[in-house]
Protein backbone atom coordinates (compact mmCIF):
# COMPACT_ATOMS: atom_id res chain seq x y z
CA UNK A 1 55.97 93.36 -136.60
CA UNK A 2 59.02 93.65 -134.27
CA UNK A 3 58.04 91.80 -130.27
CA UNK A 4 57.51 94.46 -127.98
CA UNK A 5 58.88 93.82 -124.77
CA UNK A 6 57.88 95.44 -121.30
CA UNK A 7 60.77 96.60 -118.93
CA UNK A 8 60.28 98.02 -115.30
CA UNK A 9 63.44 99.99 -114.40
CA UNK A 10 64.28 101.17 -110.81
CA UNK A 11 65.29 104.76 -110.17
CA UNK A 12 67.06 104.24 -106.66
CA UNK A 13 68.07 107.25 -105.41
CA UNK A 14 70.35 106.98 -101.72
CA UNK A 15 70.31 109.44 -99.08
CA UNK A 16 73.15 111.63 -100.82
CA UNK A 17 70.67 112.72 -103.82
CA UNK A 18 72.37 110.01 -106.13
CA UNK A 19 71.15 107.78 -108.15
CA UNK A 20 72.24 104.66 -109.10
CA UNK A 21 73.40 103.52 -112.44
CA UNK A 22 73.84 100.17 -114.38
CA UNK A 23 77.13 99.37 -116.91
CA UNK A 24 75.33 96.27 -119.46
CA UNK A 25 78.09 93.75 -119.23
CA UNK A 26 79.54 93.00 -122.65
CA UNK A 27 77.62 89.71 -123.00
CA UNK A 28 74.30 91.58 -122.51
CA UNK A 29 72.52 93.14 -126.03
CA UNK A 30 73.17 96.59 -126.36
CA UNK A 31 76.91 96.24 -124.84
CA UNK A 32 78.85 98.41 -122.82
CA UNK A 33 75.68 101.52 -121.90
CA UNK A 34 74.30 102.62 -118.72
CA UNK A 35 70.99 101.45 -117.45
CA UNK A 36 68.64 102.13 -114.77
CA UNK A 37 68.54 98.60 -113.49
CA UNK A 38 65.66 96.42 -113.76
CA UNK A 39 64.34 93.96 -116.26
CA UNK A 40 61.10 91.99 -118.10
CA UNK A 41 58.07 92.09 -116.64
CA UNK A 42 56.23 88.70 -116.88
CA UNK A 43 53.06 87.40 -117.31
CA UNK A 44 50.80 88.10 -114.75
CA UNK A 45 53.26 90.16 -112.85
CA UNK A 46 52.21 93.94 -112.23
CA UNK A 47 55.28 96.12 -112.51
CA UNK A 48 55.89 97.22 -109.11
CA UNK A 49 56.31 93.31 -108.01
CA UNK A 50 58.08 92.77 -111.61
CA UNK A 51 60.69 95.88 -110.32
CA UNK A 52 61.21 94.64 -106.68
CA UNK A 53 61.17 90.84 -108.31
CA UNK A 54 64.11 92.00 -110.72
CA UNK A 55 66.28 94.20 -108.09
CA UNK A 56 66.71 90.98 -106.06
CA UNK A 57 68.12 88.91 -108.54
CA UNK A 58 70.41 91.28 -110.16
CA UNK A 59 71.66 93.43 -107.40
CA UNK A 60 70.91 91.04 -104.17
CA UNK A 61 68.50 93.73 -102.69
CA UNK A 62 65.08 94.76 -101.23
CA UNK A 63 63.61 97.88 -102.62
CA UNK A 64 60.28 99.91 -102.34
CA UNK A 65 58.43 101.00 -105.03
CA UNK A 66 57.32 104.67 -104.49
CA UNK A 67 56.28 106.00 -107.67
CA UNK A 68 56.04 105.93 -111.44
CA UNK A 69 58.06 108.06 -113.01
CA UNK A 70 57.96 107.91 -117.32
CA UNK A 71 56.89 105.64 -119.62
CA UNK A 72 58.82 105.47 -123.11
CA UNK A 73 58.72 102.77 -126.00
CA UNK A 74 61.81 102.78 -127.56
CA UNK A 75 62.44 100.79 -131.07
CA UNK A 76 65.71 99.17 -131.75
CA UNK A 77 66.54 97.43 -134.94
CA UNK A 78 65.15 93.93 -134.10
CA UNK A 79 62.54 94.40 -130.74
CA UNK A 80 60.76 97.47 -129.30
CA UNK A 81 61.01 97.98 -125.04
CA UNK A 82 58.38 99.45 -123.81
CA UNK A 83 60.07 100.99 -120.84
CA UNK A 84 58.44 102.04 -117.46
CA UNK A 85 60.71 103.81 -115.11
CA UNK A 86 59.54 103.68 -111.36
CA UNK A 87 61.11 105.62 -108.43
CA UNK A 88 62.17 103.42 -105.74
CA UNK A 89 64.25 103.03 -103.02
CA UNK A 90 66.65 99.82 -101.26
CA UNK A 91 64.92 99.01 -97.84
CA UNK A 92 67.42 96.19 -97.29
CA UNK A 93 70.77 95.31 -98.29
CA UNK A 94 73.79 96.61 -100.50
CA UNK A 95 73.53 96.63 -104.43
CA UNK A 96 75.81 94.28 -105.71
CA UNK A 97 75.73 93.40 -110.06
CA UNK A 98 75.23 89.84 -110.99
CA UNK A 99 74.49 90.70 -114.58
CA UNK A 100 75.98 94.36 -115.36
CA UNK A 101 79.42 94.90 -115.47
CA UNK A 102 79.59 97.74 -112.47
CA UNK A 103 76.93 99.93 -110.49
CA UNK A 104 77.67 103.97 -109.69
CA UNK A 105 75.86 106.63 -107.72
CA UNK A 106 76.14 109.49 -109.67
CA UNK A 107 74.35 113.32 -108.88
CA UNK A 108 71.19 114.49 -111.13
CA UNK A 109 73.84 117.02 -113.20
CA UNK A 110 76.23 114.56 -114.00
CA UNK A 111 73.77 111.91 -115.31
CA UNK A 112 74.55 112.75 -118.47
CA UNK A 113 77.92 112.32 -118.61
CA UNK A 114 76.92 108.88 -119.30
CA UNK A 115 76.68 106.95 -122.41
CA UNK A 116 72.78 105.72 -121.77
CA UNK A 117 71.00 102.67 -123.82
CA UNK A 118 68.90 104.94 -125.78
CA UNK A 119 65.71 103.81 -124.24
CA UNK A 120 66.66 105.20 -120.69
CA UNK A 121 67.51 108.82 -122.45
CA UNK A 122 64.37 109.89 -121.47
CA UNK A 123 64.12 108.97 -118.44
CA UNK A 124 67.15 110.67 -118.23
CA UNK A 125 66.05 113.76 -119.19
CA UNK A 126 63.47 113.71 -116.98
CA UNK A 127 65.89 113.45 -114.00
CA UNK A 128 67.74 116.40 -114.80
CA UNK A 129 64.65 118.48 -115.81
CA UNK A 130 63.60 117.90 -111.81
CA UNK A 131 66.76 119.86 -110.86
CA UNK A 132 65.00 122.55 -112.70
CA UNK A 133 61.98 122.93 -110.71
């Protein structure tokens, strides 16, 4: 049975309705696609403090968790991510990427012009179904 491995990822959106999105650096498994950023969630660690935890050491901020947003487990060829996407905001400081290769704001309707790590898709999709409502 493949590991399956719990991810909190941070949809920070800024006061211009964009949200921000994360390039995987080349050295990072699945190369070279957009992320919401965020990461593992350890033992012991609920996922809001695993999201806030995360957001400091790869971007150098402070957010606030506000919300969950979508939960989606996702199997690649060798591990499964069981991936929990959680509305949030930065309360203090400037994203800056440590581990991805670059960091956009981009609007709801051109989120897809992106080419996503398939386990953000839906989370995706979710974003640009809100523009609908």
């Amino acid at each position: 049975m493949k590991k399956i491995i719990k991810v909190v990822a941070a949809i920070i959106e800024n006061e211009k309705d964009e949200i921000l999105c994360a390039l995987r650096s080349p050295e990072m498994s699945i190369p070279n696609m957009w992320e919401f950023p965020g990461g593992k969630v350890e033992s012991g660690e609920d996922m809001f403090s695993a999201l806030q935890r995360e957001i400091k050491e790869e971007l150098g901020c402070t957010i606030e968790t506000i919300d969950y947003f979508n939960d989606h487990t996702h199997e690649y060829d060798s591990f499964t991510i069981n991936l929990i996407a959680i509305k949030s905001k930065i309360v203090e400081g400037t994203p800056i990427p440590s581990e991805h290769s670059t960091l956009i704001w981009l609007k709801r309707d051109n989120l897809s012009s992106l080419k996503w790590a398939p386990a953000d898709i839906p989370a995706v999709e979710g974003l640009i179904e809100e523009l609908k409502k």
